[in-house]
Protein backbone atom coordinates (compact mmCIF):
# COMPACT_ATOMS: atom_id res chain seq x y z
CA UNK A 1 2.99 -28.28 18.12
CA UNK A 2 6.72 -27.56 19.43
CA UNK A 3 9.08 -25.39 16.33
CA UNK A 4 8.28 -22.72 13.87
CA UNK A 5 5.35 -24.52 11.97
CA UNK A 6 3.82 -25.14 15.67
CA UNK A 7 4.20 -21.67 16.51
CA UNK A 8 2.63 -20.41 13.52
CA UNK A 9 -0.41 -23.09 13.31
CA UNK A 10 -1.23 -21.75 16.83
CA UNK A 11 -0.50 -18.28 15.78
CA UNK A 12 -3.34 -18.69 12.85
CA UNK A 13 -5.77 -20.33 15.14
CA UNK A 14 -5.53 -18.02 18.11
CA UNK A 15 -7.44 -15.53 16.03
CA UNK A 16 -11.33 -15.01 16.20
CA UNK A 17 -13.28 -16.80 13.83
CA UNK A 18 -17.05 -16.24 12.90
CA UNK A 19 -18.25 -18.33 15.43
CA UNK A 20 -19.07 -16.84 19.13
CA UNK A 21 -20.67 -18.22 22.01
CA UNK A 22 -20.72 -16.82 25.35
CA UNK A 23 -21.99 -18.33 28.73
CA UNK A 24 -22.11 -16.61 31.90
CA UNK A 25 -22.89 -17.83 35.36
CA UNK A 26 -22.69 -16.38 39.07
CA UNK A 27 -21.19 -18.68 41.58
CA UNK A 28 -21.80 -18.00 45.32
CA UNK A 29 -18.05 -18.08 46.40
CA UNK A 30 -15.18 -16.04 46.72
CA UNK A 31 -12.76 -15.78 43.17
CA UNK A 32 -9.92 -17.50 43.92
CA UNK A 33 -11.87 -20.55 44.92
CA UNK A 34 -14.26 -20.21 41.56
CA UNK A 35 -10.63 -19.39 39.11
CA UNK A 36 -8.98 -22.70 41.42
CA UNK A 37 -12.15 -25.61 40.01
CA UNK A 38 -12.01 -23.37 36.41
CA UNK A 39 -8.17 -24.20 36.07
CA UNK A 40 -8.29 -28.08 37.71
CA UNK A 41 -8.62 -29.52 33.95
CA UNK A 42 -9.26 -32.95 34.27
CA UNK A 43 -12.37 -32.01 36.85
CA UNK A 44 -14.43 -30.07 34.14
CA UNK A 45 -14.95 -34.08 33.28
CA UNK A 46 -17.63 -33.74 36.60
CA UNK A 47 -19.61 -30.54 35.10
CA UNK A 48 -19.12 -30.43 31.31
CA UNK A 49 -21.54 -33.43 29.81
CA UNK A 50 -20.24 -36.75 27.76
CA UNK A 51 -16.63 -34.91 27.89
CA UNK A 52 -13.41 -36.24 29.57
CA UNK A 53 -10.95 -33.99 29.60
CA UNK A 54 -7.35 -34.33 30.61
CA UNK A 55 -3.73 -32.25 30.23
CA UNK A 56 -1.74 -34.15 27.53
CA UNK A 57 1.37 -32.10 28.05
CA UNK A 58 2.41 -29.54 30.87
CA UNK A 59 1.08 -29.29 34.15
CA UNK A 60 -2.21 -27.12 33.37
CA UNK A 61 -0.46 -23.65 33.53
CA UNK A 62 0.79 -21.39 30.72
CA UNK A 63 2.17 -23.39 27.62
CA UNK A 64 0.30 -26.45 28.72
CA UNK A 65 -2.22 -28.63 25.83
CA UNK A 66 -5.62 -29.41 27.33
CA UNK A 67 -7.87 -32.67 25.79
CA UNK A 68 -11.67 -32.37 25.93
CA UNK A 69 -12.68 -35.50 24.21
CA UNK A 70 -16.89 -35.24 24.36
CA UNK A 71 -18.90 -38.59 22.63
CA UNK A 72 -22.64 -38.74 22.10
CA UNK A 73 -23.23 -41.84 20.92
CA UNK A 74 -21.10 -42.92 18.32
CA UNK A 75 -20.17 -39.05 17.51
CA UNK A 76 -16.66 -38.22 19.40
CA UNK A 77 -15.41 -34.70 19.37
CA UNK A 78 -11.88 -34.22 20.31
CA UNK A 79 -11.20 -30.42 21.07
CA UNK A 80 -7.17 -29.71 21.93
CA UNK A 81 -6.42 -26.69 23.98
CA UNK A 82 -3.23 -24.90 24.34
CA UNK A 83 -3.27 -22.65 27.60
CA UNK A 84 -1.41 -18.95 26.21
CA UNK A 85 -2.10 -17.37 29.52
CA UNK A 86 -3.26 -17.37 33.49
CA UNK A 87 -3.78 -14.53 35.38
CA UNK A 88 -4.99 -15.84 38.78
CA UNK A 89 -7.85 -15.28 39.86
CA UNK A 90 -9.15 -13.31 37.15
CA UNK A 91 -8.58 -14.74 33.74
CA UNK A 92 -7.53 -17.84 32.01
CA UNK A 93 -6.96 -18.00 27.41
CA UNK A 94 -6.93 -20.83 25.58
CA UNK A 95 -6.71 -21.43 21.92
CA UNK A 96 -8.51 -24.29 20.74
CA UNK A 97 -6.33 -25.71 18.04
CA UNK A 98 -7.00 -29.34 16.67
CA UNK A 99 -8.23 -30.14 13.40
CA UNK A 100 -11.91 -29.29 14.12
CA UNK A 101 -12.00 -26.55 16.36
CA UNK A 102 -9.79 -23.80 16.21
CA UNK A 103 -10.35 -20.53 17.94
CA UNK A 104 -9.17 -17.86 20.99
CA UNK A 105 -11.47 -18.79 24.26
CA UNK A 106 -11.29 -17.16 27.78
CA UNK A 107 -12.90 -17.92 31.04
CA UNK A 108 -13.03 -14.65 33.52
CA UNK A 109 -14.07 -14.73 36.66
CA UNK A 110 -15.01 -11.17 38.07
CA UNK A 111 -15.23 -11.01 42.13
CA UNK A 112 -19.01 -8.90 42.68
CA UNK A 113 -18.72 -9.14 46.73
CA UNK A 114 -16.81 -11.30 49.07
CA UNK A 115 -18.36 -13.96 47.97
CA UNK A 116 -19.91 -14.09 44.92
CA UNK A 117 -17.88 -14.20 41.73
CA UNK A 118 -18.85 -13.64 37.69
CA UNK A 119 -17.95 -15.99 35.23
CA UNK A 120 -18.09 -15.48 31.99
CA UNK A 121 -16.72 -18.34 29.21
CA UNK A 122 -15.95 -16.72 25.90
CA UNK A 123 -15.56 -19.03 22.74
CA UNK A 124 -14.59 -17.38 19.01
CA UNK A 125 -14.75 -20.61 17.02
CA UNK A 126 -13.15 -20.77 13.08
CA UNK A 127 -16.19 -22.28 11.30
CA UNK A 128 -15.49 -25.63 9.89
CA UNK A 129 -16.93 -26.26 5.97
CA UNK A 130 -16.69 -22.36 4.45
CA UNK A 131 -20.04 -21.19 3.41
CA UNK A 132 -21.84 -24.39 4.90
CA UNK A 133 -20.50 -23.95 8.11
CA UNK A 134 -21.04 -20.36 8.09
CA UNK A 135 -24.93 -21.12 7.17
CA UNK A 136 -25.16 -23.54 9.91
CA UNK A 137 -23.81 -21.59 12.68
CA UNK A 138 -27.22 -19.63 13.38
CA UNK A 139 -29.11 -22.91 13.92
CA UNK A 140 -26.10 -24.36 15.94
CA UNK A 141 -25.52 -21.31 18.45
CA UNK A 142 -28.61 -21.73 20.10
CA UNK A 143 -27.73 -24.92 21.42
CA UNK A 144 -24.10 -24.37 21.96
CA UNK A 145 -25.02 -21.40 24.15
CA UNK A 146 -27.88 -23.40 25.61
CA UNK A 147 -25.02 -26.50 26.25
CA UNK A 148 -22.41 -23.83 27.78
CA UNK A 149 -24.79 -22.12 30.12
CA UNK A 150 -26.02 -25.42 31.53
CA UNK A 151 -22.49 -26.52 31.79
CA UNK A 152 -21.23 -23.45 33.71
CA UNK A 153 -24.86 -23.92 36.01
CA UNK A 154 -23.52 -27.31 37.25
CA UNK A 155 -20.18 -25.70 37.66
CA UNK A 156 -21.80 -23.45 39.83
CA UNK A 157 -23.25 -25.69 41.80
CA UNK A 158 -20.34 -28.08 42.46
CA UNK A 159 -18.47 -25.31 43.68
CA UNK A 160 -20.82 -23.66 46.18
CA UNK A 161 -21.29 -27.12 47.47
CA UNK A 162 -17.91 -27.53 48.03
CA UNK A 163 -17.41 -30.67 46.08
CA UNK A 164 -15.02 -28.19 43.42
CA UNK A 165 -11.90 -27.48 43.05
């Protein structure tokens, strides 16, 4: 996704689509350490289910192209991630832009005291299959919403047990 065509494919997917989920969680432990296991990629493998994830290109930060490959059987979802922007310890944006999804995302993480930390994960997916896909989406969110929040739960956990970042 390098040159003009690259540039402008991410351009078109970085904008919201129709599809939002949003998952929130609050992690006993200080910001930095909570924005440090959000950021170390190929660990969401240990708290997002069926998906291994991995940087393809980059090192993780800015500019960067994140793989979440997630298979249920014989179903196999590959998601591709470029990283636009990190602001550490606060905020991280993706755009999700393989052939599938496509869509802005952010994970924030919002320090409450000195050691409890907010995160919310914000998703704007473009649906996939026009007025189909648009029609499915209300029966879908539940469970995507349902899926994210458990994810972010185990997140949680992992971290204030010290086994994350």
């Amino acid at each position: 996704m390098t040159g003009p065509e690259g540039a402008d494919d991410l351009r078109e997917a970085a904008h919201p689509g129709a599809g939002e989920v949003t998952a929130t969680v609050i992690v006993n432990a200080p910001a930095g350490r909570v924005f440090a296991a959000l950021t170390a990629w190929e660990r969401q493998s240990e708290w997002i289910p069926f998906t291994t994830v991995r940087v393809i290109e980059g090192d993780g930060g800015e500019g960067s192209l994140v793989e979440a490959v997630t298979t249920a059987g014989p179903a196999v979802l590959r998601d591709e991630m470029r990283v636009v922007q990190v602001d550490p310890p606060y905020e991280v944006r993706v755009v999700h832009c393989g052939r599938l999804l496509r869509g802005p995302g952010v994970l924030r993480c919002t320090q409450l005291e000195r050691d409890r930390t907010q995160v919310v994960w914000h998703e704007w997916f473009h649906l996939p299959g026009g007025t189909a896909g648009r029609v499915a989406w209300p029966v879908l969110w539940p469970g995507s919403k349902f899926g994210l929040t458990q994810a972010l739960k185990k997140f949680a956990r992992l971290v204030e047990q010290g086994r994350l970042p």
